[in-house]
Protein backbone atom coordinates (compact mmCIF):
# COMPACT_ATOMS: atom_id res chain seq x y z
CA UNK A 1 88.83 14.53 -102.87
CA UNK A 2 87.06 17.77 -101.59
CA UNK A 3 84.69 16.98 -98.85
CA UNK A 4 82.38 19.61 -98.79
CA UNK A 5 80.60 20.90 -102.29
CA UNK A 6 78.80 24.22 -102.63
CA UNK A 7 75.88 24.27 -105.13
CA UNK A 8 75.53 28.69 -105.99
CA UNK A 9 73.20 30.01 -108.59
CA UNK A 10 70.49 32.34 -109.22
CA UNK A 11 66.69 31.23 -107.95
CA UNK A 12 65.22 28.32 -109.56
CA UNK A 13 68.96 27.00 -111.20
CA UNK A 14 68.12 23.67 -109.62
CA UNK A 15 70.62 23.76 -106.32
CA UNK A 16 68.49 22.19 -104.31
CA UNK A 17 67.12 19.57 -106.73
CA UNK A 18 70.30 18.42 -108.14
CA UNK A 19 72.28 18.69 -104.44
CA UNK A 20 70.22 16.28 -103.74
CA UNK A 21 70.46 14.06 -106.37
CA UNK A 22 74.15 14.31 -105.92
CA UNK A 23 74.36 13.61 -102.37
CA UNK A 24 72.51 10.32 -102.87
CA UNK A 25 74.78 9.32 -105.71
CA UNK A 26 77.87 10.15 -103.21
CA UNK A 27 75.60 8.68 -99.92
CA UNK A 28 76.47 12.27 -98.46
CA UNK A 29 73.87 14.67 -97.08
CA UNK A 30 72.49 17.49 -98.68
CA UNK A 31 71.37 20.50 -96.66
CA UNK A 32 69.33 23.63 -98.39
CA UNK A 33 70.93 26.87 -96.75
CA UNK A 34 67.22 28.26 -97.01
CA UNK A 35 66.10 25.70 -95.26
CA UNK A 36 68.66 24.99 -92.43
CA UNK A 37 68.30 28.95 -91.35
CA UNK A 38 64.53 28.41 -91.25
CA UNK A 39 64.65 25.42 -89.13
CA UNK A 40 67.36 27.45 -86.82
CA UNK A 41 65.46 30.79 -86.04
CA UNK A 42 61.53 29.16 -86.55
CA UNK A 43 60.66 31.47 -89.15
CA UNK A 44 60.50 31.38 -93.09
CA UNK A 45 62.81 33.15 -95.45
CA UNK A 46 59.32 35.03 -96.22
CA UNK A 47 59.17 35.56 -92.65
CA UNK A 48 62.73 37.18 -92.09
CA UNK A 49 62.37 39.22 -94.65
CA UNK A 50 58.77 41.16 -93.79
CA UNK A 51 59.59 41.29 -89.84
CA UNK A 52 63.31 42.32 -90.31
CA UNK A 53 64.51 43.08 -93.61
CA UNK A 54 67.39 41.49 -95.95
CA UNK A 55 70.15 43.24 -94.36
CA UNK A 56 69.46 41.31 -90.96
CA UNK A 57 68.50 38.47 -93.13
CA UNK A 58 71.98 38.29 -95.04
CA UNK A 59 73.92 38.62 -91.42
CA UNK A 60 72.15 35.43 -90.60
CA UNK A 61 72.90 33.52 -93.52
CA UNK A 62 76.34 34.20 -93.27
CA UNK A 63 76.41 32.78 -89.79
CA UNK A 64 74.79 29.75 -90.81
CA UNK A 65 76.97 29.57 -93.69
CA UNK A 66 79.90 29.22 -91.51
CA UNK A 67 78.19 27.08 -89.37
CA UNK A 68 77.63 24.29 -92.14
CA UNK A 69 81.21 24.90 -93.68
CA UNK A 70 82.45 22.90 -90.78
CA UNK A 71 80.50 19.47 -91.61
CA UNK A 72 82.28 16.90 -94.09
CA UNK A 73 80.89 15.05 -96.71
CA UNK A 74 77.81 17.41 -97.71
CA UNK A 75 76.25 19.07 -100.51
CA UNK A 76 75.06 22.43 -99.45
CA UNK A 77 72.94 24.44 -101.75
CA UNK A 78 73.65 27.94 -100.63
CA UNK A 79 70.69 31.02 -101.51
CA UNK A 80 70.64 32.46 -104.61
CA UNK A 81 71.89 35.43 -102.82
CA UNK A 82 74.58 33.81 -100.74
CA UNK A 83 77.57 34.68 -102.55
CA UNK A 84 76.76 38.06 -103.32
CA UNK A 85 77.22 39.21 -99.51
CA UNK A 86 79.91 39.69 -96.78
CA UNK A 87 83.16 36.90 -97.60
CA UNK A 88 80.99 34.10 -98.30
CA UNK A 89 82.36 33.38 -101.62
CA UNK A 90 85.92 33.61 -100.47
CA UNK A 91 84.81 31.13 -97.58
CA UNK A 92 83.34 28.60 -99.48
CA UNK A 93 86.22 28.60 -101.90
CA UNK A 94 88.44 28.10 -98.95
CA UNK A 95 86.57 25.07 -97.46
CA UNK A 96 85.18 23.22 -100.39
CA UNK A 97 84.14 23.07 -103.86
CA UNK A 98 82.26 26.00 -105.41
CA UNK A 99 80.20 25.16 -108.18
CA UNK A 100 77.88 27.46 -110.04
CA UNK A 101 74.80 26.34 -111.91
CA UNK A 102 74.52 28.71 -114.81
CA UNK A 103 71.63 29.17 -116.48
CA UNK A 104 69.90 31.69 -119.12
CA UNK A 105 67.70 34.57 -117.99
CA UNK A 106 64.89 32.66 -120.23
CA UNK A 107 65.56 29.54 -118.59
CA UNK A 108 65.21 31.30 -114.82
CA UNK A 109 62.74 32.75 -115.86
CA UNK A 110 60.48 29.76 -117.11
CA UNK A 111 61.77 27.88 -114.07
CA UNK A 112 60.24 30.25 -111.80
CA UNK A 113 56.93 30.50 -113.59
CA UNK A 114 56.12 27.12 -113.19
CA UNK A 115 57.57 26.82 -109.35
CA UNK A 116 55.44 26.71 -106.61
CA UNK A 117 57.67 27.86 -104.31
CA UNK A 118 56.82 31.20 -102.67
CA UNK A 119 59.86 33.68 -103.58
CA UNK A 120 59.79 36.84 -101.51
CA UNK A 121 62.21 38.81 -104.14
CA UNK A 122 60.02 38.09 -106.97
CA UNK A 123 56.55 37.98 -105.75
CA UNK A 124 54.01 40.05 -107.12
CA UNK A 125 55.65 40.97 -110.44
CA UNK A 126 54.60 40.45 -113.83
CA UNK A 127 55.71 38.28 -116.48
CA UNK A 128 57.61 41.06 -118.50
CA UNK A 129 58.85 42.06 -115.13
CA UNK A 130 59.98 39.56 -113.98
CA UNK A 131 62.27 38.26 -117.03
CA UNK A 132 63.48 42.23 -116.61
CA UNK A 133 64.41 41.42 -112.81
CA UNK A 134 65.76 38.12 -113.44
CA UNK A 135 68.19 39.75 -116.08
CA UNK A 136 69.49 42.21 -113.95
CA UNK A 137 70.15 40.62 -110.78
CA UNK A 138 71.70 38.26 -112.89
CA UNK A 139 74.05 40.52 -114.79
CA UNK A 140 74.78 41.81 -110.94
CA UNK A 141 75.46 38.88 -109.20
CA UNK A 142 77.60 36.67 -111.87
CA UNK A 143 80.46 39.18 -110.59
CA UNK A 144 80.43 36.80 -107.73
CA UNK A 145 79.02 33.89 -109.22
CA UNK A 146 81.79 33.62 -111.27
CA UNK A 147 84.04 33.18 -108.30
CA UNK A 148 83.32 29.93 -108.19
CA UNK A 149 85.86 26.81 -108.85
CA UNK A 150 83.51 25.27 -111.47
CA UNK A 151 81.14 26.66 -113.62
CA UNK A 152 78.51 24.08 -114.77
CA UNK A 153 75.27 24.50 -117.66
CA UNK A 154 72.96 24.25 -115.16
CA UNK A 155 71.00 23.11 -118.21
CA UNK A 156 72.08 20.47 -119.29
CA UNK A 157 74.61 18.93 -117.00
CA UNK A 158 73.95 15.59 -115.29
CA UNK A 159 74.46 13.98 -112.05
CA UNK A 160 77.42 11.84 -113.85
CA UNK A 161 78.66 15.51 -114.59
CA UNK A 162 79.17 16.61 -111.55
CA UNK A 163 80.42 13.34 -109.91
CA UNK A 164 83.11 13.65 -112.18
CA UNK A 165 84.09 16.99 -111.76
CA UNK A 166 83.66 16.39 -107.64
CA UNK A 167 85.93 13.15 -107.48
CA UNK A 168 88.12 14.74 -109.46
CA UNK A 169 88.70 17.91 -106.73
């Protein structure tokens, strides 16, 4: 059995919600990419991005990437944008299960209208703009997303999914 799982998907597809469901089924840990680089350089994602742009912000994240692709028995949720830069698709391929969480444009879309979670990508834009957005960085990124070992309905699968399909790696 694969020791390490890698939650990818767009904003709002639930990574970090259902990693952690999942790690408490397994009695693994979970740890939210987003979150672990935030803890590591003091700052928010927010933060990072205004004081020194998403260039600088994506070299980070692919250090911290490779920094939590050496733990065992963990969940990680990677950033929506994770996959999309540098070899971090091909790495977490390499050390662990890749699983994407597929969803709809809609679905994002009404996800992220009811999250409170500040998003620095998407702040500031209107309804009709944002479903536009959503749809194209979608359409963009499932080039990498697609990468990935498994490809769940992020709508509709359960926990019981995804234990399967992760004891069965």
């Amino acid at each position: 059995m694969t020791q390490r799982v890698y939650l990818i998907g767009y904003m709002g597809s639930g990574k970090s919600t259902m990693g952690r469901w999942i790690a408490e089924a397994m009695n693994w840990n979970f740890i939210d990419l987003d979150h672990y680089i935030e803890n590591k350089y003091h700052k928010t994602i927010p933060q990072i991005f205004e004081e020194d742009g998403e260039t600088h912000f994506r070299k980070i994240e692919s250090i911290c990437l490779k920094e939590v692709s050496d733990i065992e028995n963990i969940i990680i949720g990677a950033g929506g944008g994770t996959p999309c830069f540098f070899d971090n698709m091909e790495l977490m391929n390499q050390t662990g299960l890749s699983i994407y969480l597929h969803l709809t444009p809609q679905v994002v879309f009404d996800r992220l209208m009811t999250s409170k979670n500040k998003r620095p990508l998407i702040e500031g834009k209107s309804g009709e703009e944002l479903l536009q957005f959503i749809s194209e960085k979608l359409e963009e990124r499932e080039l990498y997303y697609n990468k990935a070992q498994v490809i769940a309905e992020g709508a509709t699968w359960t926990v019981e999914d995804f234990l399967k399909v992760i004891q069965g790696a």
